[in-house]
C-alpha atoms as a PDB file:
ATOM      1  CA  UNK A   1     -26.117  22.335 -22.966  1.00  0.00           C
ATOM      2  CA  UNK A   2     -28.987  20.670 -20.956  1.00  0.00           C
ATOM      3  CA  UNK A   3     -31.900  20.013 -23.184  1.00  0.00           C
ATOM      4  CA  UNK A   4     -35.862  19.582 -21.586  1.00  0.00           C
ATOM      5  CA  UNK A   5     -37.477  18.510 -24.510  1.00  0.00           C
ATOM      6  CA  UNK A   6     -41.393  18.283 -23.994  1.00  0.00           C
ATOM      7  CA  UNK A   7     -41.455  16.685 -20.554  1.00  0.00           C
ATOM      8  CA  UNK A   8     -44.993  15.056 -19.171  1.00  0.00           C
ATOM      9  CA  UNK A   9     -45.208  13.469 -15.541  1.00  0.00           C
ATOM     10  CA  UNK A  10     -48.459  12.228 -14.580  1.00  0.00           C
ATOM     11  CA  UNK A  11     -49.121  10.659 -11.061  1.00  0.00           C
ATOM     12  CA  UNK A  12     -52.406   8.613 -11.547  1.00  0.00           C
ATOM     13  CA  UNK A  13     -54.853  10.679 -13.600  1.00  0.00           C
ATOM     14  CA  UNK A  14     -53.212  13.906 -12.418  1.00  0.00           C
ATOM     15  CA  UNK A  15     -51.282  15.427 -15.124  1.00  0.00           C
ATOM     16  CA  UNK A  16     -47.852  16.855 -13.013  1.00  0.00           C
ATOM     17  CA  UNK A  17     -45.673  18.348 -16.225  1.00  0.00           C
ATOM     18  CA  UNK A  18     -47.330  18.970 -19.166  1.00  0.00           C
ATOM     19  CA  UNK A  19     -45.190  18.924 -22.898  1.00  0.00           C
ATOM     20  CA  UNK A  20     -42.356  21.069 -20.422  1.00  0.00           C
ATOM     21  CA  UNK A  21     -39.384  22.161 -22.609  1.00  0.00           C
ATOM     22  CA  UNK A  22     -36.281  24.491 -21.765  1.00  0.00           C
ATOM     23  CA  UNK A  23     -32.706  24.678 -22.402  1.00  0.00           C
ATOM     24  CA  UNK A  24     -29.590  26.158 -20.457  1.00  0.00           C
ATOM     25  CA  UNK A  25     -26.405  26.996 -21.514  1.00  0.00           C
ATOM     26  CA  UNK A  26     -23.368  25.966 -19.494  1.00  0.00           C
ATOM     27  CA  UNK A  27     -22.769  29.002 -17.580  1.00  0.00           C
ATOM     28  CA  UNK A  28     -26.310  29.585 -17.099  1.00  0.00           C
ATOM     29  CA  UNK A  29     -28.535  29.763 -13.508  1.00  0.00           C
ATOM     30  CA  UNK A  30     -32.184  28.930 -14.353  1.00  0.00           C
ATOM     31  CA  UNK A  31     -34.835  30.062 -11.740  1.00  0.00           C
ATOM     32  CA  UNK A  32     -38.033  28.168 -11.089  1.00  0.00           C
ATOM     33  CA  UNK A  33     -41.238  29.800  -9.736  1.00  0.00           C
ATOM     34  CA  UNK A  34     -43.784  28.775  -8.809  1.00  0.00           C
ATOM     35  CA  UNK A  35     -46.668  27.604  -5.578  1.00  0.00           C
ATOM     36  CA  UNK A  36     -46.150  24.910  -3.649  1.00  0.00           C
ATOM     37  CA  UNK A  37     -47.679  21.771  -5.236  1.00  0.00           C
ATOM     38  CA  UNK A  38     -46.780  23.410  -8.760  1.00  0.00           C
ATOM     39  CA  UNK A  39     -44.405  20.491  -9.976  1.00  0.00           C
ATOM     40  CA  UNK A  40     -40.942  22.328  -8.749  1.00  0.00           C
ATOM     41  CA  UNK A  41     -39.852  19.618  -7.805  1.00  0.00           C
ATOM     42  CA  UNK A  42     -41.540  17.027  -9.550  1.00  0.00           C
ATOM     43  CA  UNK A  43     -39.582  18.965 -12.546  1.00  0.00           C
ATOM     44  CA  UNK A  44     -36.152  18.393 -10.799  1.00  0.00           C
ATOM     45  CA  UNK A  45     -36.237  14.798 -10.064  1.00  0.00           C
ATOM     46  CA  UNK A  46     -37.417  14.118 -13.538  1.00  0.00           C
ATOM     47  CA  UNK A  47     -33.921  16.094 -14.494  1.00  0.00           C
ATOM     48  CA  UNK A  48     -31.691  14.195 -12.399  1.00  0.00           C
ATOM     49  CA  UNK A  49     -32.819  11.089 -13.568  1.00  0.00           C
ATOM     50  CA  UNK A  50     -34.185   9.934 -10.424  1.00  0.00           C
ATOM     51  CA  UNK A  51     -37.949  10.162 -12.286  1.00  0.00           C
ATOM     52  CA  UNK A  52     -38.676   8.794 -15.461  1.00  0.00           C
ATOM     53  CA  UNK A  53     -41.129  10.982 -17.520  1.00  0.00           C
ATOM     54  CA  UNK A  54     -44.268   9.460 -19.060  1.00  0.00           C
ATOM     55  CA  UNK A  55     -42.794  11.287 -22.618  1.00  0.00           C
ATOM     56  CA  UNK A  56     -40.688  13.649 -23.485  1.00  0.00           C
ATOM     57  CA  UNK A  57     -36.712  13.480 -23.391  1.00  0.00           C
ATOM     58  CA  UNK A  58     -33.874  15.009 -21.476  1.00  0.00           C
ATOM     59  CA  UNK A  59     -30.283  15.137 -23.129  1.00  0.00           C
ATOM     60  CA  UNK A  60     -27.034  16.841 -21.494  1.00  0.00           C
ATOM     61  CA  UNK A  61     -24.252  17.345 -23.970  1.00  0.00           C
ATOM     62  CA  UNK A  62     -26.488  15.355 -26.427  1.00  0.00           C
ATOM     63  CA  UNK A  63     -26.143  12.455 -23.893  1.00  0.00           C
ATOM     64  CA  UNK A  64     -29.684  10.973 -23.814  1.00  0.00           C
ATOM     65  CA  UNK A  65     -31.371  10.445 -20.402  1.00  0.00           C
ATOM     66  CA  UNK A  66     -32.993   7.696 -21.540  1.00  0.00           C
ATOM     67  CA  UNK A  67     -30.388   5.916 -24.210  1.00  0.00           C
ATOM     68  CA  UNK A  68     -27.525   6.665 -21.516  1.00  0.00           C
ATOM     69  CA  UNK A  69     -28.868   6.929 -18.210  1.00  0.00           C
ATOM     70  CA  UNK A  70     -25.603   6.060 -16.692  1.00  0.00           C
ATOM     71  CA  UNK A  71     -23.600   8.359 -17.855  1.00  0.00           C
ATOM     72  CA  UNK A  72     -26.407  11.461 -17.830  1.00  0.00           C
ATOM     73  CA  UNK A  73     -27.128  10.786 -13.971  1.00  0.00           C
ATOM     74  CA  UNK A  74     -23.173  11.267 -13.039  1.00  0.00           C
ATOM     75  CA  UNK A  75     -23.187  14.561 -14.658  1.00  0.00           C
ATOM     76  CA  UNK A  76     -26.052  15.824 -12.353  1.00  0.00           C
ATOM     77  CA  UNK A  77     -25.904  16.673  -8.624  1.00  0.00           C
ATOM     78  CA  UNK A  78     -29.368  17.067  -7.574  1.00  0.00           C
ATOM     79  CA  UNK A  79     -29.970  19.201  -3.682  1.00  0.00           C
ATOM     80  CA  UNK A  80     -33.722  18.357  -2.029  1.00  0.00           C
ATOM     81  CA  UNK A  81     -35.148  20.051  -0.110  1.00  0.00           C
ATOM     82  CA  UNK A  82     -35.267  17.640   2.590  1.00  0.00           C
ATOM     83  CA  UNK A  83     -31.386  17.142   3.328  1.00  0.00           C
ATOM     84  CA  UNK A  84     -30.875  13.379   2.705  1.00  0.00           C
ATOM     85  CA  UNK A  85     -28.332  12.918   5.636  1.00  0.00           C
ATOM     86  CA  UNK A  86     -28.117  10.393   8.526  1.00  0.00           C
ATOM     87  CA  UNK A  87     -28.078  11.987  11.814  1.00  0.00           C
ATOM     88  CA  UNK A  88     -26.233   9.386  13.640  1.00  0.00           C
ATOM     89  CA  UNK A  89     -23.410  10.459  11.632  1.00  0.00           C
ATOM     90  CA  UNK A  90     -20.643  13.314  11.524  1.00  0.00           C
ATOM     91  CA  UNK A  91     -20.637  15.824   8.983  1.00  0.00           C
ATOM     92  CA  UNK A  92     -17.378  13.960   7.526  1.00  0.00           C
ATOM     93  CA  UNK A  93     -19.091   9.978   7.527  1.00  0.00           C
ATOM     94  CA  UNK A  94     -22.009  11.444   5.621  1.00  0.00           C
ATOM     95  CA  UNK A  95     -19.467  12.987   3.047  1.00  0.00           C
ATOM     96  CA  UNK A  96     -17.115   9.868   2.864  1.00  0.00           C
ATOM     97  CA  UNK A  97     -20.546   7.828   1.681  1.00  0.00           C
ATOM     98  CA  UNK A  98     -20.484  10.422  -1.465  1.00  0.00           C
ATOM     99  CA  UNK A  99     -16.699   9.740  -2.048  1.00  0.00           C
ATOM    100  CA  UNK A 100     -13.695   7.203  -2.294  1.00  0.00           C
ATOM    101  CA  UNK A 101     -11.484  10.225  -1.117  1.00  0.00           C
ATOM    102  CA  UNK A 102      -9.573   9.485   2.287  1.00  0.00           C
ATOM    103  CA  UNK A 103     -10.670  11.507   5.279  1.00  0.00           C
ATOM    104  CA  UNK A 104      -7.403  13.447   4.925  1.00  0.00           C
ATOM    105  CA  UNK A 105      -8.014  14.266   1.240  1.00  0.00           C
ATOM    106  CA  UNK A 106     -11.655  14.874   1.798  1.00  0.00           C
ATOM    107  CA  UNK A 107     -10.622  17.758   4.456  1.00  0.00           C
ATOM    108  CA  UNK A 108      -8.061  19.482   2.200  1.00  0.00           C
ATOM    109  CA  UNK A 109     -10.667  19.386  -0.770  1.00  0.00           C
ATOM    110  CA  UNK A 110     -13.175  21.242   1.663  1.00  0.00           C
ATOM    111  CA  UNK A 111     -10.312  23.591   2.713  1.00  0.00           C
ATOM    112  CA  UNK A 112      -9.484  25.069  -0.110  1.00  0.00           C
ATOM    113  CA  UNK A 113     -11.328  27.072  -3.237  1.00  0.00           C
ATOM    114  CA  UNK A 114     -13.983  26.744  -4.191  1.00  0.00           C
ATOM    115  CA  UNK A 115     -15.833  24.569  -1.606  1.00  0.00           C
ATOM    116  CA  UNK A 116     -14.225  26.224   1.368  1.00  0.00           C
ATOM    117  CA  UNK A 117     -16.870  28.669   0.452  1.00  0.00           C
ATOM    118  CA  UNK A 118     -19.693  26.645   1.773  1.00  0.00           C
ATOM    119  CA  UNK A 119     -17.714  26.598   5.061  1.00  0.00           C
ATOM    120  CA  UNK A 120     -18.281  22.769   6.093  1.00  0.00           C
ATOM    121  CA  UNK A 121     -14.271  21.947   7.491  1.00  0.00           C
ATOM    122  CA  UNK A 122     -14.890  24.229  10.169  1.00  0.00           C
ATOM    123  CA  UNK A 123     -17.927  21.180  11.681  1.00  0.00           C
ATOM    124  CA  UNK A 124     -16.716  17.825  10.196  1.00  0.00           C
ATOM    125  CA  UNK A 125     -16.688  16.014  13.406  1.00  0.00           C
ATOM    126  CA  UNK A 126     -19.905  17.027  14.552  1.00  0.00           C
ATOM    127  CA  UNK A 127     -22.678  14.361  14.477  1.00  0.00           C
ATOM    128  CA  UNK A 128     -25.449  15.599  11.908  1.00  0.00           C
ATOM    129  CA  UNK A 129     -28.453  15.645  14.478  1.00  0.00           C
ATOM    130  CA  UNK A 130     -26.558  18.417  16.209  1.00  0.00           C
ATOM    131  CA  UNK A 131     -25.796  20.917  13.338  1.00  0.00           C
ATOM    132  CA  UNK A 132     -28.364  24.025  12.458  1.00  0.00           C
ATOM    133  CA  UNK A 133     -30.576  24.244   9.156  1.00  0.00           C
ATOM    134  CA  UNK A 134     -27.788  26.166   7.754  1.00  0.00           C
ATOM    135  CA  UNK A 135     -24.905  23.806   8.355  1.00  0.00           C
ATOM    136  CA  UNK A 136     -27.198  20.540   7.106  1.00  0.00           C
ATOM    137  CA  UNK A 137     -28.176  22.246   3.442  1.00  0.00           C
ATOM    138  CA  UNK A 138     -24.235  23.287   3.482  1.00  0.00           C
ATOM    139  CA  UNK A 139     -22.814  19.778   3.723  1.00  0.00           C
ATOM    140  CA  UNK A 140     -25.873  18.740   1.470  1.00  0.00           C
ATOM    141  CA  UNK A 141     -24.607  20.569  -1.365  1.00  0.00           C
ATOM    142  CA  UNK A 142     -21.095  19.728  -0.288  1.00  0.00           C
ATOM    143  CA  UNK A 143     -21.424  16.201  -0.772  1.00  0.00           C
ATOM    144  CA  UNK A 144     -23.109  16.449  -4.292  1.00  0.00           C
ATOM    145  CA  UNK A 145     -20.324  18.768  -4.988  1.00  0.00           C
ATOM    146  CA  UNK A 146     -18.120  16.024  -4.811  1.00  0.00           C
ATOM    147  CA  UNK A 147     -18.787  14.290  -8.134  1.00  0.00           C
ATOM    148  CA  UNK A 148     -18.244  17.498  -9.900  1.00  0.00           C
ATOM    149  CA  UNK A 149     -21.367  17.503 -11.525  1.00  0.00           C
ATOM    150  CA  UNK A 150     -22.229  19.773 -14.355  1.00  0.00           C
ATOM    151  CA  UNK A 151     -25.823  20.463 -13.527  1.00  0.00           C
ATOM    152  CA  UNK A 152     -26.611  21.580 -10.290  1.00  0.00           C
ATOM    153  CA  UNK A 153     -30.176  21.167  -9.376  1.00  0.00           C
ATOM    154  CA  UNK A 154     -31.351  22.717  -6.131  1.00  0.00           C
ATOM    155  CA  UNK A 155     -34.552  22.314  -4.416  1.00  0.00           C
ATOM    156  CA  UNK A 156     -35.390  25.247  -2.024  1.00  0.00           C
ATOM    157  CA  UNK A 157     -32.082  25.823  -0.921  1.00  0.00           C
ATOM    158  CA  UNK A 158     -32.908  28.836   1.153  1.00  0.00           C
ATOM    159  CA  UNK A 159     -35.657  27.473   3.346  1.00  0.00           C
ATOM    160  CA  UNK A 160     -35.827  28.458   6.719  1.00  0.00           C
ATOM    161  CA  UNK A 161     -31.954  29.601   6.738  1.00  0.00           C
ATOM    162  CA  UNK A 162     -30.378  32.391   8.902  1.00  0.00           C
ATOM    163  CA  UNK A 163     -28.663  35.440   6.246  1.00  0.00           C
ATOM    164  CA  UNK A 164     -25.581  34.310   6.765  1.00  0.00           C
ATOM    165  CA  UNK A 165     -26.190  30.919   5.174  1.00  0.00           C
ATOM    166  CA  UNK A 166     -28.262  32.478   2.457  1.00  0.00           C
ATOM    167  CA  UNK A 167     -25.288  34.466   1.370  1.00  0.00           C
ATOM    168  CA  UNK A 168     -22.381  31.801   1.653  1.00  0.00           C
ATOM    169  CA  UNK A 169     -24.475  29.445  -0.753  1.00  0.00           C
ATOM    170  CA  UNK A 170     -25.415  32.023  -2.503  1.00  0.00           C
ATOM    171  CA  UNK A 171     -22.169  33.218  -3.406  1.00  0.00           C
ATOM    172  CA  UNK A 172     -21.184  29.452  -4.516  1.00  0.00           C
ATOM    173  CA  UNK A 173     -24.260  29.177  -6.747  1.00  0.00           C
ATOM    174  CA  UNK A 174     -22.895  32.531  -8.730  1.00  0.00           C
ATOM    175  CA  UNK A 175     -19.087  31.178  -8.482  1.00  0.00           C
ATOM    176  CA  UNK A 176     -20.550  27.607  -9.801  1.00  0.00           C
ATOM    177  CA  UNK A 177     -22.195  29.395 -12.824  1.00  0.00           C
ATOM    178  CA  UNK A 178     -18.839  31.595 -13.717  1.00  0.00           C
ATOM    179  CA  UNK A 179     -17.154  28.598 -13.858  1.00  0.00           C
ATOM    180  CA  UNK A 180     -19.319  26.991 -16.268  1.00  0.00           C
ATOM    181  CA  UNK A 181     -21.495  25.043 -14.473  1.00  0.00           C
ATOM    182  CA  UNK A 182     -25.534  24.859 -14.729  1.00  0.00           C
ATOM    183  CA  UNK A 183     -28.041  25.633 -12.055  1.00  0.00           C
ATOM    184  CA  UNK A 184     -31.232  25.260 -11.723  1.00  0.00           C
ATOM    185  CA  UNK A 185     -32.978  26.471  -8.397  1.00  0.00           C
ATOM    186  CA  UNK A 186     -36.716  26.187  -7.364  1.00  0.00           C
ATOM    187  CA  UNK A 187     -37.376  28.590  -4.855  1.00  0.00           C
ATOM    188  CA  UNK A 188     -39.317  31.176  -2.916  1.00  0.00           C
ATOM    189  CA  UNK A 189     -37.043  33.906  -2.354  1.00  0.00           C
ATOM    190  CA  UNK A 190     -37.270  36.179  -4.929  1.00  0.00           C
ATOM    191  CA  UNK A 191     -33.956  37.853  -4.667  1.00  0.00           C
ATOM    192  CA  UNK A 192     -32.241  34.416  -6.247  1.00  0.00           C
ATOM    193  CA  UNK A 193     -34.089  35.341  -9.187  1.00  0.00           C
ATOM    194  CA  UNK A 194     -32.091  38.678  -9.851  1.00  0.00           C
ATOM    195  CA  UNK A 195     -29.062  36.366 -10.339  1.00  0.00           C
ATOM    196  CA  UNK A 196     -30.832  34.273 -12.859  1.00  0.00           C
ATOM    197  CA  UNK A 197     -30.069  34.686 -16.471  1.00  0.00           C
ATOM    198  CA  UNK A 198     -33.477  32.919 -16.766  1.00  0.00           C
ATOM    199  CA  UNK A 199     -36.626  32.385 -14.746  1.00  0.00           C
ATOM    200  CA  UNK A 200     -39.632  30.126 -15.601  1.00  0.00           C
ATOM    201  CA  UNK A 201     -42.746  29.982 -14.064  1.00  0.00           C
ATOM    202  CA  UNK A 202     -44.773  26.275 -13.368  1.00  0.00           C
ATOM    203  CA  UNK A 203     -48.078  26.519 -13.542  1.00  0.00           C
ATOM    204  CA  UNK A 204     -50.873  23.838 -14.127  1.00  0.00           C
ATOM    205  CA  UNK A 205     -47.934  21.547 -15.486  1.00  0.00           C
ATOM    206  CA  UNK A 206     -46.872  23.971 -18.021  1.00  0.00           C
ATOM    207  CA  UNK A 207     -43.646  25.836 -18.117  1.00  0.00           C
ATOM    208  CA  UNK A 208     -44.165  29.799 -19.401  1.00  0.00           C
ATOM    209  CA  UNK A 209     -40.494  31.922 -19.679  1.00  0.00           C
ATOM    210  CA  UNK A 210     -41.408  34.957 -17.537  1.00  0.00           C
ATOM    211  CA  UNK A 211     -39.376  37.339 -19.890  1.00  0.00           C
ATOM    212  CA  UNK A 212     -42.341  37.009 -22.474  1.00  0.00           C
ATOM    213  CA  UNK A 213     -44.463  38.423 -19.873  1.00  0.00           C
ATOM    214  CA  UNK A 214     -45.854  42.108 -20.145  1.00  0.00           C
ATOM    215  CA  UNK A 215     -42.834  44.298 -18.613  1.00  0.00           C
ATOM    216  CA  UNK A 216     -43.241  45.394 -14.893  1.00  0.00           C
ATOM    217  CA  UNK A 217     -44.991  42.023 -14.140  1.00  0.00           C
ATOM    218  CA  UNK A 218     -44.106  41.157 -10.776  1.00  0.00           C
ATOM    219  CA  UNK A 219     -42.929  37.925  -9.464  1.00  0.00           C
ATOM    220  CA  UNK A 220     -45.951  37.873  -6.393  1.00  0.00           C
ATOM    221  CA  UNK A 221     -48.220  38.906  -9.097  1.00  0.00           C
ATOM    222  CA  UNK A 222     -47.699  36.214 -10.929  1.00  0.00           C
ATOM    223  CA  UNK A 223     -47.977  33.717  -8.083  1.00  0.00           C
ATOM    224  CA  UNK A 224     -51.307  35.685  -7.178  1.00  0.00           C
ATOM    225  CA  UNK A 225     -52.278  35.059 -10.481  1.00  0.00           C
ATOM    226  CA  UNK A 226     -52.132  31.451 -10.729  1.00  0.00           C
ATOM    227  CA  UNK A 227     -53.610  31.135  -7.315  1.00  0.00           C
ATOM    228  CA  UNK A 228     -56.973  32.448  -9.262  1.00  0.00           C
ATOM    229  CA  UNK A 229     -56.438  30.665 -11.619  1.00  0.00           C
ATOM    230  CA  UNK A 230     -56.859  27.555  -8.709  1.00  0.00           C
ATOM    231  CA  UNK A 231     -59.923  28.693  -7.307  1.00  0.00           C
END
């Protein structure tokens, strides 16, 4: 189980996260909502490990964040938004810098079930500054992949892809969860929320589940809503 116990992040005198707390099951997707500038993904880096909280405490399998950091952060495979790659490089170097497996191994693994479902053998020697959107946020989430994380944490990983993308990680995400794995996704499209066993909105710096909303509450509403509550 991953364990958000009352989370605060404050850059300066702005207050990011505010007393946050959530859980997730192992075989759980988790969906984050929420305007840009909310603390999405703020939230995520502080779960990963790359972010240390001002209080609060994070625990995976009742391995401590904080006590433990070592073994917590190899547990977690963390997507951004931005695609950390090096363009200079092929789709394969920028994988071998994730792995000790050969380049031989490394294409087998990314062959077969499950990651052949991302689809990333079929561009491994192509130099990263020449694949689309859609191929970069693949071998992003192929190369965290690679450590066999148990948390999956995934920052706006349909931005600004074509449908076909959108459904190939898509169907990994749900094959991920059936197998046990955690997800948590911050996004904007609100169809990846109908495949989340729980969705939280961020608002302010403080975390609200959306299933204790009144019934019928729409997701734009409640965007539109904290927009007001900005003004």
């Amino acid at each position: 189980m991953l364990e958000v116990k009352n989370i605060s992040v404050r850059y300066k005198k702005k207050i990011v996260l505010k007393d946050v707390s959530f859980s997730a099951d192992f075989g759980q997707c988790i969906g984050l909502l929420g305007i840009n500038g909310s603390g999405k993904s703020t939230l995520l880096s502080t779960i990963s490990g790359a972010l240390k909280p001002e209080s609060g405490e994070l625990f995976l399998n009742k391995i401590s964040a904080s006590e433990n950091r070592k073994d917590y952060r190899k547990e977690i495979g963390y997507v951004t938004q931005e695609n950390p790659l090096i363009p200079e490089l092929t789709a394969l170097d920028n994988l071998r810098l994730w792995t000790s497996l050969s380049g031989k191994e490394l294409g087998r693994c990314l062959s077969e079930p499950p990651l052949s479902m991302l689809n990333v053998a079929s561009f491994l020697k192509t130099p990263v500054s020449k694949l689309s959107g859609g191929m970069k946020k693949r071998l992003s989430i192929a190369s965290v992949l690679l450590g066999n994380p148990k948390v999956l944490l995934l920052d706006e990983p349909f931005a600004a892809l074509d449908l076909i993308a959108k459904h190939d990680i898509l169907d990994y995400i749900q094959y991920y969860v059936r197998s046990g794995g955690i997800a948590v996704i911050a996004s904007h499209e609100e169809t990846i929320f109908d495949y989340c066993h729980k969705v939280y909105l961020l608002n302010q710096g403080s975390l609200t589940d959306t299933s204790l909303l009144p019934e019928n509450t729409s997701y734009i509403d409640l965007l539109r809503s904290t927009l007001c509550e900005e003004a």
